[in-house]
N, C-alpha and C. Protein backbone atom coordinates (compact mmCIF):
# COMPACT_ATOMS: atom_id res chain seq x y z
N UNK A 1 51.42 -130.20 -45.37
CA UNK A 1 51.37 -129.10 -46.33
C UNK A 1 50.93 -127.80 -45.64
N UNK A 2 50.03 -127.88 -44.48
CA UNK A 2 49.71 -126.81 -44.13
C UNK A 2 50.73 -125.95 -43.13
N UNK A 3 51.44 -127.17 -42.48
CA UNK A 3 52.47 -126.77 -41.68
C UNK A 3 53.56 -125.59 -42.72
N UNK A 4 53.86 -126.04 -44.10
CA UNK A 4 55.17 -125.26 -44.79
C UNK A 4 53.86 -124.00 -45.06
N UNK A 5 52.93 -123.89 -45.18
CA UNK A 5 51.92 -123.09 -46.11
C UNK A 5 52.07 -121.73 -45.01
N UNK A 6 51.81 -122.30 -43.62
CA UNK A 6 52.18 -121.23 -42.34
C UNK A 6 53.16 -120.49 -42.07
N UNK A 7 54.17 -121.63 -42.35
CA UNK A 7 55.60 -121.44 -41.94
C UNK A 7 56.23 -120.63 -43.12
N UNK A 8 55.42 -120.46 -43.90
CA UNK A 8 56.17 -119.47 -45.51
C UNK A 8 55.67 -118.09 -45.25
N UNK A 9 54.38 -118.45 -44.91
CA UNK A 9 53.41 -116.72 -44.91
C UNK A 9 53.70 -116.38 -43.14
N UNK A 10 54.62 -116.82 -42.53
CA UNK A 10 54.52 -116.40 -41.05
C UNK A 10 55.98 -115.60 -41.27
N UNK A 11 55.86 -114.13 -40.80
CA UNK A 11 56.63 -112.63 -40.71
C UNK A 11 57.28 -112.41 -39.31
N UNK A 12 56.94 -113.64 -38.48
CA UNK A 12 57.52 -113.46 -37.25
C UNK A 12 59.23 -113.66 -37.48
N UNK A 13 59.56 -112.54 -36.76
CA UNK A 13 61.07 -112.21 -36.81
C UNK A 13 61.76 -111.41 -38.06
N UNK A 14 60.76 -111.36 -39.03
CA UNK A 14 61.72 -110.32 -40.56
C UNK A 14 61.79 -109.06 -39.74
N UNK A 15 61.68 -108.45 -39.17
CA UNK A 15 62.05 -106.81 -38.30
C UNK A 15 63.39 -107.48 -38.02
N UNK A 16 64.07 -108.32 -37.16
CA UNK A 16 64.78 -108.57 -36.62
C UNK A 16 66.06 -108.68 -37.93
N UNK A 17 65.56 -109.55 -38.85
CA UNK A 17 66.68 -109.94 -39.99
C UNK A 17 66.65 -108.10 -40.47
N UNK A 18 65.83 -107.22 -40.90
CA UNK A 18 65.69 -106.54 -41.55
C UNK A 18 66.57 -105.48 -40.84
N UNK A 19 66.66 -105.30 -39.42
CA UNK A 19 67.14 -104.30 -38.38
C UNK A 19 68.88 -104.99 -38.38
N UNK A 20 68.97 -106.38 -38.65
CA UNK A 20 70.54 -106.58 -38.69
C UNK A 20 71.17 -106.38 -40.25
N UNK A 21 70.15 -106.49 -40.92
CA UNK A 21 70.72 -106.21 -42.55
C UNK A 21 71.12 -105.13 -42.37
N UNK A 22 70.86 -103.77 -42.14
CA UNK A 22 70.55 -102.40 -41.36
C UNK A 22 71.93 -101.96 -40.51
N UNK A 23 72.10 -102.67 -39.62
CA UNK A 23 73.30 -103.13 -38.74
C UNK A 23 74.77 -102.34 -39.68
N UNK A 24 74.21 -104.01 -40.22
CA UNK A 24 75.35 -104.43 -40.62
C UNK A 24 76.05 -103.38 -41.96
N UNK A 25 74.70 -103.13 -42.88
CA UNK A 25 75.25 -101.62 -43.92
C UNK A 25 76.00 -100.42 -42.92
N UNK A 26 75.14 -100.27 -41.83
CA UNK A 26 75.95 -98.93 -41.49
C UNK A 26 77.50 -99.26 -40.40
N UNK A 27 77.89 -100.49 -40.21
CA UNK A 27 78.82 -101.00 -39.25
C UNK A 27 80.18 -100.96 -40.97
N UNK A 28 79.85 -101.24 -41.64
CA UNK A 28 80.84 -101.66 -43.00
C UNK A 28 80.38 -99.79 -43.54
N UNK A 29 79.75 -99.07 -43.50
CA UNK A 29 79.79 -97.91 -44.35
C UNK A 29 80.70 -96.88 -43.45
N UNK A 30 80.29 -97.39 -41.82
CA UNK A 30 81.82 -96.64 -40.85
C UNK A 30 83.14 -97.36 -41.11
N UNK A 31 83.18 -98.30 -41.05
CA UNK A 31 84.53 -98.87 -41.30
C UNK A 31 85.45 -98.41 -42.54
N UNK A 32 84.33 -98.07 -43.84
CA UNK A 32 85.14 -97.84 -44.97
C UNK A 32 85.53 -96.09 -45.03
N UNK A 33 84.31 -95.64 -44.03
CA UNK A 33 84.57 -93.84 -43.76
C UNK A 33 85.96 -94.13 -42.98
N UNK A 34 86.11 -94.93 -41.96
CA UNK A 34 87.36 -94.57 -41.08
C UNK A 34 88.42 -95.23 -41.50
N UNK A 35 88.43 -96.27 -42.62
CA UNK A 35 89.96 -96.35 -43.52
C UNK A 35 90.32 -95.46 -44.48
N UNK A 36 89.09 -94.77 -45.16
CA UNK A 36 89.15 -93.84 -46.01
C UNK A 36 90.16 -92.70 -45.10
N UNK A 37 89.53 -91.98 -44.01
CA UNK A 37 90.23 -90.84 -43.38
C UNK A 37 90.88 -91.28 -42.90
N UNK A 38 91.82 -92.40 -42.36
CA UNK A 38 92.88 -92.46 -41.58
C UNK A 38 94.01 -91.92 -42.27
N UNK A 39 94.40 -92.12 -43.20
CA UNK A 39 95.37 -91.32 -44.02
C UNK A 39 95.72 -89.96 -43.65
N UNK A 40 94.52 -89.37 -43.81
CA UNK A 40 94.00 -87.54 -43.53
C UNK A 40 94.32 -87.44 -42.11
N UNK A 41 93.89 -88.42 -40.89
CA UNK A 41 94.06 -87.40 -39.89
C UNK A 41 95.30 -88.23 -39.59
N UNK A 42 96.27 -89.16 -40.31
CA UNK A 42 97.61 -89.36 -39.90
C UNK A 42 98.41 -88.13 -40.82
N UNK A 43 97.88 -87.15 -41.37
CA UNK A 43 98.80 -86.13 -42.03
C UNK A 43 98.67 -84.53 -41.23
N UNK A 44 97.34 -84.59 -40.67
CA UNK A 44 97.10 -83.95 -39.41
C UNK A 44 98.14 -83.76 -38.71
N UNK A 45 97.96 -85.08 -37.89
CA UNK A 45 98.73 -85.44 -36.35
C UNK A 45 100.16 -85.02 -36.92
N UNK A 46 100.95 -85.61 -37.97
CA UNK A 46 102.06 -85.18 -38.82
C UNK A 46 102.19 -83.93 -38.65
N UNK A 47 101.28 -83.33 -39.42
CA UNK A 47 101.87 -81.85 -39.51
C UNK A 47 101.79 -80.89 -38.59
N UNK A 48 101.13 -81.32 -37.26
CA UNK A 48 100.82 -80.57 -35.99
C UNK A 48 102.00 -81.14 -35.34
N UNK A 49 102.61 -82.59 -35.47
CA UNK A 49 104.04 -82.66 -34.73
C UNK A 49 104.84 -81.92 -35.03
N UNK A 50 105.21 -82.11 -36.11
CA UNK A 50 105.81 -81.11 -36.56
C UNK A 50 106.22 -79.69 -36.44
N UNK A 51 104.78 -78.85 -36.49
CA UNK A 51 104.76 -77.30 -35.91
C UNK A 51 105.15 -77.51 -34.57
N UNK A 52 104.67 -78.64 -33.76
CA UNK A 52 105.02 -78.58 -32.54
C UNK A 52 106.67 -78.52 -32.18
N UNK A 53 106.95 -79.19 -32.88
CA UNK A 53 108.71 -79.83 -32.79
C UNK A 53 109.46 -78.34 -33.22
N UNK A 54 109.28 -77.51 -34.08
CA UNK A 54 109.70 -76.38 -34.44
C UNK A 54 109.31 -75.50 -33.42
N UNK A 55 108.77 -74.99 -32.76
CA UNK A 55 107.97 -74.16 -31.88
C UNK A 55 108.72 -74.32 -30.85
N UNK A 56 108.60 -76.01 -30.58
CA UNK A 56 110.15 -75.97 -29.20
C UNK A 56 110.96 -75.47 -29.47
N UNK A 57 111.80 -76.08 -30.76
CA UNK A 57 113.23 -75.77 -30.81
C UNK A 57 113.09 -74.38 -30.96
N UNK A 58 112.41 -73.48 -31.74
CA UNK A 58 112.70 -71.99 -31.62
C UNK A 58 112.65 -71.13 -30.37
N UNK A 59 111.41 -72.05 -29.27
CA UNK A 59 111.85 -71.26 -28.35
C UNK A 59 112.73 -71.56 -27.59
N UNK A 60 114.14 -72.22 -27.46
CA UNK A 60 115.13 -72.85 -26.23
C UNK A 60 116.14 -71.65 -26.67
């Protein structure tokens, strides 16, 4: 009994769980920022090909 009584009130290692809980929110809160904007900077890159592609052809 005294062994579980230790082993309940002993804190060794919660920093560690607490620093990957931590992790892991901000690893999934980038992931959903950079599916969110991929759209946006694929309309970017789009519309800068674009100007680009015109810019040639006007100057030949």
């Amino acid at each position: 009994m005294t062994f579980l009584r230790n082993f309940w009130n002993d804190e060794q290692g919660q920093d560690l769980i607490e620093y990957t809980l931590l992790l892991a929110f901000v690893a999934l809160a980038s992931a959903a920022l950079f599916i969110g904007a991929g759209g946006s900077v694929s309309k970017i890159w789009t519309s800068a090909n674009a100007q680009l592609a015109a810019a040639a052809t006007s100057a030949s």
